[in-house]
C-alpha atoms as a PDB file:
ATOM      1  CA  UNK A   1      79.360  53.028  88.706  1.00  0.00           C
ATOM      2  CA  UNK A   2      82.109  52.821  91.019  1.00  0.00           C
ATOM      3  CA  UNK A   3      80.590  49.570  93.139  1.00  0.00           C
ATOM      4  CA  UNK A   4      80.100  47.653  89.417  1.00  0.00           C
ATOM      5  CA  UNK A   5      83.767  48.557  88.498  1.00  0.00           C
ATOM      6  CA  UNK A   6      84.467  47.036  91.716  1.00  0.00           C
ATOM      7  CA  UNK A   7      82.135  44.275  91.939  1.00  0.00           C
ATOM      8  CA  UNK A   8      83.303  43.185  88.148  1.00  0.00           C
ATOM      9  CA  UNK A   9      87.417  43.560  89.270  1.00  0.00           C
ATOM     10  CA  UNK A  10      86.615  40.784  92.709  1.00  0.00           C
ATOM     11  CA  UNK A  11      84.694  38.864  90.422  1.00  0.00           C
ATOM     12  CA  UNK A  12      87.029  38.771  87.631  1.00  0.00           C
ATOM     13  CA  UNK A  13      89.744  37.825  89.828  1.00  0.00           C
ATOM     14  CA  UNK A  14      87.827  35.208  91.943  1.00  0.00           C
ATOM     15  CA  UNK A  15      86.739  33.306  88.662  1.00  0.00           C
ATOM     16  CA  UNK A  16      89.921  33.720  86.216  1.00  0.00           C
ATOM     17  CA  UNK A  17      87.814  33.827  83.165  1.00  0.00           C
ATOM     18  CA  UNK A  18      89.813  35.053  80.274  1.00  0.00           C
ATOM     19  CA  UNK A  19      88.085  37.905  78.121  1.00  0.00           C
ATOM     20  CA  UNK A  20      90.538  40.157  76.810  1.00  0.00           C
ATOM     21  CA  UNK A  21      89.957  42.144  80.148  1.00  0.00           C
ATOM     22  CA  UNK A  22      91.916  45.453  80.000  1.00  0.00           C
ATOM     23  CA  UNK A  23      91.796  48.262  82.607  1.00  0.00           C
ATOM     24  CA  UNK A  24      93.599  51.006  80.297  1.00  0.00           C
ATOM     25  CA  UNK A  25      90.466  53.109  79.996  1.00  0.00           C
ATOM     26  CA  UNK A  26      88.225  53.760  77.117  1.00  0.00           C
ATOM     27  CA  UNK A  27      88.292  56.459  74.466  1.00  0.00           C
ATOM     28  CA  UNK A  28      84.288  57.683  73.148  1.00  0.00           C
ATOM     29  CA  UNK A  29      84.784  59.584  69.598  1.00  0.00           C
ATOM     30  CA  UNK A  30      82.354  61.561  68.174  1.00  0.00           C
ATOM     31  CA  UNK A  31      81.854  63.061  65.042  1.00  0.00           C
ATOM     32  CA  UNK A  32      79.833  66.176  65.469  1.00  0.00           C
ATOM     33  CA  UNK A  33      79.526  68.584  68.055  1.00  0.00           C
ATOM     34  CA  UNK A  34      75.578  68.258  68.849  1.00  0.00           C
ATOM     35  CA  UNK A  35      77.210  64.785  70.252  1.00  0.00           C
ATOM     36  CA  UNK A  36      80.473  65.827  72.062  1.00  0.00           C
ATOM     37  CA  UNK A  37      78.159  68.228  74.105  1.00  0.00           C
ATOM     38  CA  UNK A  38      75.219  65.813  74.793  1.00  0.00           C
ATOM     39  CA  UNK A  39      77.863  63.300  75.609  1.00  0.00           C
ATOM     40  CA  UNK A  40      79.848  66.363  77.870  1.00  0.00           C
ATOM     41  CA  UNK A  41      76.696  66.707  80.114  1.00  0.00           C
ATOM     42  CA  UNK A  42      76.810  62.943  80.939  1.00  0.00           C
ATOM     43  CA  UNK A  43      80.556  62.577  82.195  1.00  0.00           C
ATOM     44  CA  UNK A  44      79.834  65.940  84.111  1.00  0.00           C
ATOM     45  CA  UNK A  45      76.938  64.200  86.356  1.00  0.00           C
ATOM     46  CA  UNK A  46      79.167  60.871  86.270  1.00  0.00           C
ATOM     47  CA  UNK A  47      82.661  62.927  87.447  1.00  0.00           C
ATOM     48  CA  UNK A  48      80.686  64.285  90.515  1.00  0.00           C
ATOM     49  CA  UNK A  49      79.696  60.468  91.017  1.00  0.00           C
ATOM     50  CA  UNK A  50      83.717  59.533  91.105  1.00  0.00           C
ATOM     51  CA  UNK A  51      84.538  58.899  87.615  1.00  0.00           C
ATOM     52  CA  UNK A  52      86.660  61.528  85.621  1.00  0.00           C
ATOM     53  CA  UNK A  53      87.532  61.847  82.641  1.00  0.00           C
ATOM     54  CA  UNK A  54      89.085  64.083  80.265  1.00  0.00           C
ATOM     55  CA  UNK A  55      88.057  66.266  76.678  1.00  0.00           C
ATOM     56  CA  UNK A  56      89.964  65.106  74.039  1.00  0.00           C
ATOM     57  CA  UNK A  57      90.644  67.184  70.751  1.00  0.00           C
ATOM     58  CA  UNK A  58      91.070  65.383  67.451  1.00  0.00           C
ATOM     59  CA  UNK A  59      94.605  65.250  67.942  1.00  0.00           C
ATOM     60  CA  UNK A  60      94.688  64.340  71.195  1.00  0.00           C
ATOM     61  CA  UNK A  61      92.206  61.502  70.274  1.00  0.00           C
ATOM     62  CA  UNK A  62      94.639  59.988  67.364  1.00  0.00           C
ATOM     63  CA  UNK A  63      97.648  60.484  69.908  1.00  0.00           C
ATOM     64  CA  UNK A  64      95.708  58.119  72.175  1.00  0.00           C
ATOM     65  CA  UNK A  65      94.497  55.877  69.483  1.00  0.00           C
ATOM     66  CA  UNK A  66      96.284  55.827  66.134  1.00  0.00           C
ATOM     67  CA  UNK A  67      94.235  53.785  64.616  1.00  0.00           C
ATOM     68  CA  UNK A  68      92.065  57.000  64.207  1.00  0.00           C
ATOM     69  CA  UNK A  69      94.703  58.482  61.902  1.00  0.00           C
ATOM     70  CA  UNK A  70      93.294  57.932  58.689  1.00  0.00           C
ATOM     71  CA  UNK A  71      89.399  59.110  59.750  1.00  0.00           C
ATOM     72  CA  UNK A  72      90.796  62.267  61.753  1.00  0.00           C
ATOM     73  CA  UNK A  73      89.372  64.935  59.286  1.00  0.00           C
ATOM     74  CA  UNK A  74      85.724  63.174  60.221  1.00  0.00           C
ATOM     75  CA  UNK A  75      85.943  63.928  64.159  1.00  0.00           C
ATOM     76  CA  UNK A  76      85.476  66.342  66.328  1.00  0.00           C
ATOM     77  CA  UNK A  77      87.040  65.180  69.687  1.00  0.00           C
ATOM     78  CA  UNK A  78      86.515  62.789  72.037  1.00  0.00           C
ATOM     79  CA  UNK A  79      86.288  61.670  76.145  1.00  0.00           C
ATOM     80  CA  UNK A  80      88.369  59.525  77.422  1.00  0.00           C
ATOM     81  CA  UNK A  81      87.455  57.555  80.924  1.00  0.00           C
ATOM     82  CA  UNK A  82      90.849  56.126  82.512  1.00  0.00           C
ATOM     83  CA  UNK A  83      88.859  53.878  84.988  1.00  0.00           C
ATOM     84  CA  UNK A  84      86.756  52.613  82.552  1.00  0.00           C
ATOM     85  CA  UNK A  85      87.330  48.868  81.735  1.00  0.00           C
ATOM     86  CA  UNK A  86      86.785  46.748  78.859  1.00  0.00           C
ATOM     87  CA  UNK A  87      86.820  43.436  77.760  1.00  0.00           C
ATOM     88  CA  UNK A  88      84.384  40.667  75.235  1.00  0.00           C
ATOM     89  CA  UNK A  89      81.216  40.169  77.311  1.00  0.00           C
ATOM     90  CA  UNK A  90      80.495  37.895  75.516  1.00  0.00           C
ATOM     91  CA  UNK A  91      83.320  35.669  76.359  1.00  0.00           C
ATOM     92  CA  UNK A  92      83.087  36.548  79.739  1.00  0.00           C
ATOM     93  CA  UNK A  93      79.448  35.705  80.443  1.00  0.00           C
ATOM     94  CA  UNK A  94      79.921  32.322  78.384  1.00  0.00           C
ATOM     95  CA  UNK A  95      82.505  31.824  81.161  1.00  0.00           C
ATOM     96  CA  UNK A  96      80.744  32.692  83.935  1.00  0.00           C
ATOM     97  CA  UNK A  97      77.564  30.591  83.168  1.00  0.00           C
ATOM     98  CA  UNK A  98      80.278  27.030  82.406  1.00  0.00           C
ATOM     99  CA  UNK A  99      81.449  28.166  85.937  1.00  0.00           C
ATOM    100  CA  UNK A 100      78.327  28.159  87.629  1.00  0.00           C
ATOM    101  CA  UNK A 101      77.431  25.434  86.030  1.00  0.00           C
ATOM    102  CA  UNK A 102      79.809  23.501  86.920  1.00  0.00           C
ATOM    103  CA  UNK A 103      80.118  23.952  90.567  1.00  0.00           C
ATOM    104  CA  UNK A 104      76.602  24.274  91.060  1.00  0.00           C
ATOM    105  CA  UNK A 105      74.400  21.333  89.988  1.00  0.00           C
ATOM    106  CA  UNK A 106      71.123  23.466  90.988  1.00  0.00           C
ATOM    107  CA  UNK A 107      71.897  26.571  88.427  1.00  0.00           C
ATOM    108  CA  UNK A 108      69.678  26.951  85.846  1.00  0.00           C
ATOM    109  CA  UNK A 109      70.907  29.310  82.640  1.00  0.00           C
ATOM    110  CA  UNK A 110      67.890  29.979  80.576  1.00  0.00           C
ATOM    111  CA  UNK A 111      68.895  31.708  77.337  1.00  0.00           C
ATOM    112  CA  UNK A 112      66.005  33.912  75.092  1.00  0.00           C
ATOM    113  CA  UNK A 113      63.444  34.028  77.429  1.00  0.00           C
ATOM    114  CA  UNK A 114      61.546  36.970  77.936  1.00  0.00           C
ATOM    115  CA  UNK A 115      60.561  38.035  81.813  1.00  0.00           C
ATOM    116  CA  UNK A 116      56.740  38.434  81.612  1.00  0.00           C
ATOM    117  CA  UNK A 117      55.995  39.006  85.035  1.00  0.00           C
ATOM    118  CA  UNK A 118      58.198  39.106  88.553  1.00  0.00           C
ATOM    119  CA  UNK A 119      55.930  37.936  91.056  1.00  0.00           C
ATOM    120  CA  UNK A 120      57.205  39.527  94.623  1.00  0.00           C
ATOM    121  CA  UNK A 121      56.928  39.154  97.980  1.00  0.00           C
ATOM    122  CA  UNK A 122      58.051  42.165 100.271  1.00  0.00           C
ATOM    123  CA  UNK A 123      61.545  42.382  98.584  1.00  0.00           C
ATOM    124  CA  UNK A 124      62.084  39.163  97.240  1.00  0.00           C
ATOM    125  CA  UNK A 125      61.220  37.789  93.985  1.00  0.00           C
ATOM    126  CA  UNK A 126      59.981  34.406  94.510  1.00  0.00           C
ATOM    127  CA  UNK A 127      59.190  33.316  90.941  1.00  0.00           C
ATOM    128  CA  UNK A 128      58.874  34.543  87.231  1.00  0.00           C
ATOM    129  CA  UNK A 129      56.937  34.020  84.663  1.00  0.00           C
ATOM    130  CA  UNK A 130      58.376  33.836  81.469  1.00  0.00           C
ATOM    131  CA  UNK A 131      57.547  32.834  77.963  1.00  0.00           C
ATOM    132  CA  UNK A 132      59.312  29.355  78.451  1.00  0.00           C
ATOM    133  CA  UNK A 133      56.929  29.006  82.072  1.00  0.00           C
ATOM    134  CA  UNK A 134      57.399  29.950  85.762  1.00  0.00           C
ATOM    135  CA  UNK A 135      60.719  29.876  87.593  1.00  0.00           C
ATOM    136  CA  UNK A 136      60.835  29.842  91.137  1.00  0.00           C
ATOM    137  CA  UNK A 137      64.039  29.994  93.172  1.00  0.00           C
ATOM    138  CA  UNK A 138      65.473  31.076  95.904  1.00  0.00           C
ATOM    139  CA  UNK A 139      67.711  33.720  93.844  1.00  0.00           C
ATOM    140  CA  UNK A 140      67.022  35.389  90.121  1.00  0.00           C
ATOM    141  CA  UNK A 141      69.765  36.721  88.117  1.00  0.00           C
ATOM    142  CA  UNK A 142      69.111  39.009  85.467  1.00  0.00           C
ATOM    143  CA  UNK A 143      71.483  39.659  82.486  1.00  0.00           C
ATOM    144  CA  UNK A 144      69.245  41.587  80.163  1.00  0.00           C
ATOM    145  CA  UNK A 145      71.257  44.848  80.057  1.00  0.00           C
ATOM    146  CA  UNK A 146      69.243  47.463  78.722  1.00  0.00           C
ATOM    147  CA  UNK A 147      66.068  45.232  78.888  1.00  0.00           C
ATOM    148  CA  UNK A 148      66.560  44.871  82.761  1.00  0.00           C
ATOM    149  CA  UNK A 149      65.046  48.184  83.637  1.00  0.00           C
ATOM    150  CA  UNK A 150      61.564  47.391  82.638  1.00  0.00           C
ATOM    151  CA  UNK A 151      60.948  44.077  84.901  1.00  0.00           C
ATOM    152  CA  UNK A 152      62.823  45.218  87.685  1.00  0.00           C
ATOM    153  CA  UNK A 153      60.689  48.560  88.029  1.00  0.00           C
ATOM    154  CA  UNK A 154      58.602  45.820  89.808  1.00  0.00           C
ATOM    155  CA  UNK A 155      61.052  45.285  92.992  1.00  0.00           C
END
């Protein structure tokens, strides 16, 4: 968690794409207490990994976030992260694919395509299949979030 905070602060400042990038922590709400626990459990494993973060009550939660004034009767509390970051990703990967792009003639940005199969040598992945064909190169990025887990179980 710690290395992709600061893999995603060098990177951010090497390529000066602008995404509403803000570094003022985030604040999770929740709205029951089956939640707030579940959700307790998780930032205990990830404060003994380096990131803290702190149990907010309802009021603390619209003292942070004002906004949350007029829905304050429908919460329970919240966790705020102070070294969490946020910005549009959206934005930001838009950016980052015009960069590359542009400075590198050989880059290839292949948008809704589904990974069928890495195909691997020692380490390496040296081509996939995919349901727009094979790709081979001599580096594979993958920017599925969620969806990454299940191809990359292969390397």
């Amino acid at each position: 968690m710690l290395y992709s905070r600061s893999m995603t602060q060098e990177l951010v400042a090497r390529t000066k794409v602008n995404f509403a990038y803000r570094q003022t922590g985030i604040l999770h709400i929740f709205r029951n207490q089956a939640m707030l626990e579940g959700n307790l459990r998780q930032a205990d494993f990830q404060a003994k990994l380096g990131c803290p973060y702190e149990k907010f009550s309802t009021e603390d939660c619209v003292a942070r976030e004002p906004a949350l004034s007029q829905s304050a009767s429908q919460l329970v509390g919240g966790l705020f992260y102070p070294l969490d970051e946020s910005g549009d990703i959206h934005i930001f990967t838009q950016g980052l694919a015009h960069l590359l792009s542009e400075r590198f003639k050989s880059v290839v940005i292949q948008y809704n395509t589904e990974i069928e199969k890495l195909n691997i040598a020692g380490r390496n992945v040296i081509s996939a299949i995919t349901s727009h064909g094979e790709f081979k190169a001599d580096a594979f990025v993958m920017a599925q979030g969620s969806y990454s887990a299940k191809p990359l179980r292969q390397v």
